[in-house]
C-alpha atoms as a PDB file:
ATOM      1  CA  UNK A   1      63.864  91.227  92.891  1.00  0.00           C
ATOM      2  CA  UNK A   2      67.771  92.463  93.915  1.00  0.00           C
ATOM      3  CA  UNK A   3      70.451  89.535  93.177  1.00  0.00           C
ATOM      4  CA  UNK A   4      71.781  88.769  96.503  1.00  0.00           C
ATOM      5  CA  UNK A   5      74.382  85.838  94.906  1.00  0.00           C
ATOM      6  CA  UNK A   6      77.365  88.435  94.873  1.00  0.00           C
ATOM      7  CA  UNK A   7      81.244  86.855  94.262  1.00  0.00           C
ATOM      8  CA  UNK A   8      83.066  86.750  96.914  1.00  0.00           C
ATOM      9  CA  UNK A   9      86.673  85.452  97.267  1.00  0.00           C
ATOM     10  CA  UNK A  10      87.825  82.898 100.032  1.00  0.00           C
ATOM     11  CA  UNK A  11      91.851  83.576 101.221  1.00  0.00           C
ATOM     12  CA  UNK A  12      93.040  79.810 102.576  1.00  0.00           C
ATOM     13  CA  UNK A  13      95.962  80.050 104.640  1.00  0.00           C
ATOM     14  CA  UNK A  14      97.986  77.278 104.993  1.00  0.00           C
ATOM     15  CA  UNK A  15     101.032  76.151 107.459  1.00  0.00           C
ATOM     16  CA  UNK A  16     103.398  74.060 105.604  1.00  0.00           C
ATOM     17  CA  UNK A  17     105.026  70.511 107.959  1.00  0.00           C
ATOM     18  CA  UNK A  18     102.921  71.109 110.961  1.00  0.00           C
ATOM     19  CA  UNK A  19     103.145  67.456 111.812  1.00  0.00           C
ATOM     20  CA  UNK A  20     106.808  67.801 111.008  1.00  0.00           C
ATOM     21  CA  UNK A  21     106.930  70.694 113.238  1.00  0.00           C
ATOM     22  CA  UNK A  22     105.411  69.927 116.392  1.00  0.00           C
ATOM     23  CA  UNK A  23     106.204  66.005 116.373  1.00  0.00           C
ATOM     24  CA  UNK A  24     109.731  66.980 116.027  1.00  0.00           C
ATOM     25  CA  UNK A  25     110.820  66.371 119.355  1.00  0.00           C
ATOM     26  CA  UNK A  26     109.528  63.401 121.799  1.00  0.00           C
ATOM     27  CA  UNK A  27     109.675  65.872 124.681  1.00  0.00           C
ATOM     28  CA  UNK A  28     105.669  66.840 125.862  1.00  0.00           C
ATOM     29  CA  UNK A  29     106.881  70.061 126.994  1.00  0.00           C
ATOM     30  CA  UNK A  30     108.567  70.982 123.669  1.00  0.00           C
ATOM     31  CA  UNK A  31     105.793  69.796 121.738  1.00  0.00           C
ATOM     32  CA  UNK A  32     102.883  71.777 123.434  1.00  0.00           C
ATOM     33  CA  UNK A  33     104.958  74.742 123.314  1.00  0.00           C
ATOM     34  CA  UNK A  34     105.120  74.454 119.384  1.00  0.00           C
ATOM     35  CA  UNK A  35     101.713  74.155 119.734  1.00  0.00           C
ATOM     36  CA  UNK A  36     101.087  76.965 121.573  1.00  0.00           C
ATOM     37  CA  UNK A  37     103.447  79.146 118.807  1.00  0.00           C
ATOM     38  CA  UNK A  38     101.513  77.928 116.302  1.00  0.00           C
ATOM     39  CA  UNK A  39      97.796  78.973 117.966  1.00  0.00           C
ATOM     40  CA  UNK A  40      99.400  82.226 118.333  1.00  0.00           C
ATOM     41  CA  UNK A  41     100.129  82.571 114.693  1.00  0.00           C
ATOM     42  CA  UNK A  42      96.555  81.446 113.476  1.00  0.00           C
ATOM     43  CA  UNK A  43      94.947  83.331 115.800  1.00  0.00           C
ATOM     44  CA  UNK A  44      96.775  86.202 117.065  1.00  0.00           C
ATOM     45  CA  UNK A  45      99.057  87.428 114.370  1.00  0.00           C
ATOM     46  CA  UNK A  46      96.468  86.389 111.353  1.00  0.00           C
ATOM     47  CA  UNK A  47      93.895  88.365 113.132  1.00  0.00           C
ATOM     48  CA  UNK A  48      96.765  91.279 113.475  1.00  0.00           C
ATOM     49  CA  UNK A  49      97.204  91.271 109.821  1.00  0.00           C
ATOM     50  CA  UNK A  50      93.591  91.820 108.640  1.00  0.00           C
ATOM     51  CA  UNK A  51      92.703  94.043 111.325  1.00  0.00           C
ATOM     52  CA  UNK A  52      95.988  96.332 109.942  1.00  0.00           C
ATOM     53  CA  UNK A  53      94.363  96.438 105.824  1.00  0.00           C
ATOM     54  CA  UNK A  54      92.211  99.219 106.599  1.00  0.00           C
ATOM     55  CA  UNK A  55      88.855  99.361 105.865  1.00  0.00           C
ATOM     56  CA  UNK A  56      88.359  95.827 104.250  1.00  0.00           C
ATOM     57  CA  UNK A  57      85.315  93.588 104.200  1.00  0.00           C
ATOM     58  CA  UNK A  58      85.709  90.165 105.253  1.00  0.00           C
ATOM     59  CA  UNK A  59      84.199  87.173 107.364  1.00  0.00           C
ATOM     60  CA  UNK A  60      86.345  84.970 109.451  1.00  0.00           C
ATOM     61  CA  UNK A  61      85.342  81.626 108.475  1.00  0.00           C
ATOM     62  CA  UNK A  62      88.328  79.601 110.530  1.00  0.00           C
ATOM     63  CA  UNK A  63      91.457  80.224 112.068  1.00  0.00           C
ATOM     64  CA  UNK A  64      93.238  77.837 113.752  1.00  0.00           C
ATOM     65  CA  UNK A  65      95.644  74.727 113.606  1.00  0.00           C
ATOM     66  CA  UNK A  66      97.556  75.932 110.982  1.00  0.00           C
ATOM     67  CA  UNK A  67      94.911  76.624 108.700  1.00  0.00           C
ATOM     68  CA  UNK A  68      92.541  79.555 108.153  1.00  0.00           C
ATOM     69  CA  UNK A  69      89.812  80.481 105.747  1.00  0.00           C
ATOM     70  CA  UNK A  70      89.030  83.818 105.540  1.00  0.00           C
ATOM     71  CA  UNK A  71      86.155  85.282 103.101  1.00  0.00           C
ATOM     72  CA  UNK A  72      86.433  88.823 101.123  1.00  0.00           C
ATOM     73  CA  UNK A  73      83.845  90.784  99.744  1.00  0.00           C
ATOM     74  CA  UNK A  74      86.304  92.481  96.930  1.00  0.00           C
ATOM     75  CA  UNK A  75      88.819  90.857  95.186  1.00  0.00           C
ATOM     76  CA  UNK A  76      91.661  93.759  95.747  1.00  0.00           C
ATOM     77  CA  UNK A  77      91.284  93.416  99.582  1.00  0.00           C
ATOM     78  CA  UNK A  78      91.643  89.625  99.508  1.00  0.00           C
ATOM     79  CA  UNK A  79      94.741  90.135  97.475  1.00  0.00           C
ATOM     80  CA  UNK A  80      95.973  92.722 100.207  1.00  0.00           C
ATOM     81  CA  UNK A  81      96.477  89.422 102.645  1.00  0.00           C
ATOM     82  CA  UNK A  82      99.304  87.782 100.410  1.00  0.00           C
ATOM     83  CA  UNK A  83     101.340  91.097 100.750  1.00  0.00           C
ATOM     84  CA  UNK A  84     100.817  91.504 104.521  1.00  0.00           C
ATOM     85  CA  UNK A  85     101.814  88.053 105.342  1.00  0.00           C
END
């Protein structure tokens, strides 16, 4: 029987004072633009980054709202993240 219980390595991406961020300003229209900057980042410019390491195994778990989680087959590729962002 093959072991199918392989490590794999889980990349969390944090945004630091979101609340802070987009609560900043009592304007609506301010506020859901921040929003909007921030969906961009998550989804947009995260997805950018691991589409740009190459030839790198990995699940998208979650990205979104200023967080993501992001799952790695190899522990090299998952390091690759911290020097693209």
């Amino acid at each position: 029987m093959k072991d199918t219980t392989a490590m794999r390595f889980l990349v969390v991406i944090e945004t630091q004072k979101v609340k802070s961020y987009l609560f900043a300003s009592p304007i609506m229209r301010e506020t859901r633009g921040g929003s909007v900057l921030l969906d961009s980042l998550n989804r947009k410019k995260t997805k950018m980054i691991l589409q740009g390491l190459g030839n790198v195994r990995y699940e998208e778990i979650y990205l979104g709202g200023g967080s993501g989680r992001v799952l790695f087959e190899k522990n090299h590729d998952a390091a690759k993240i911290n020097k693209k962002g």
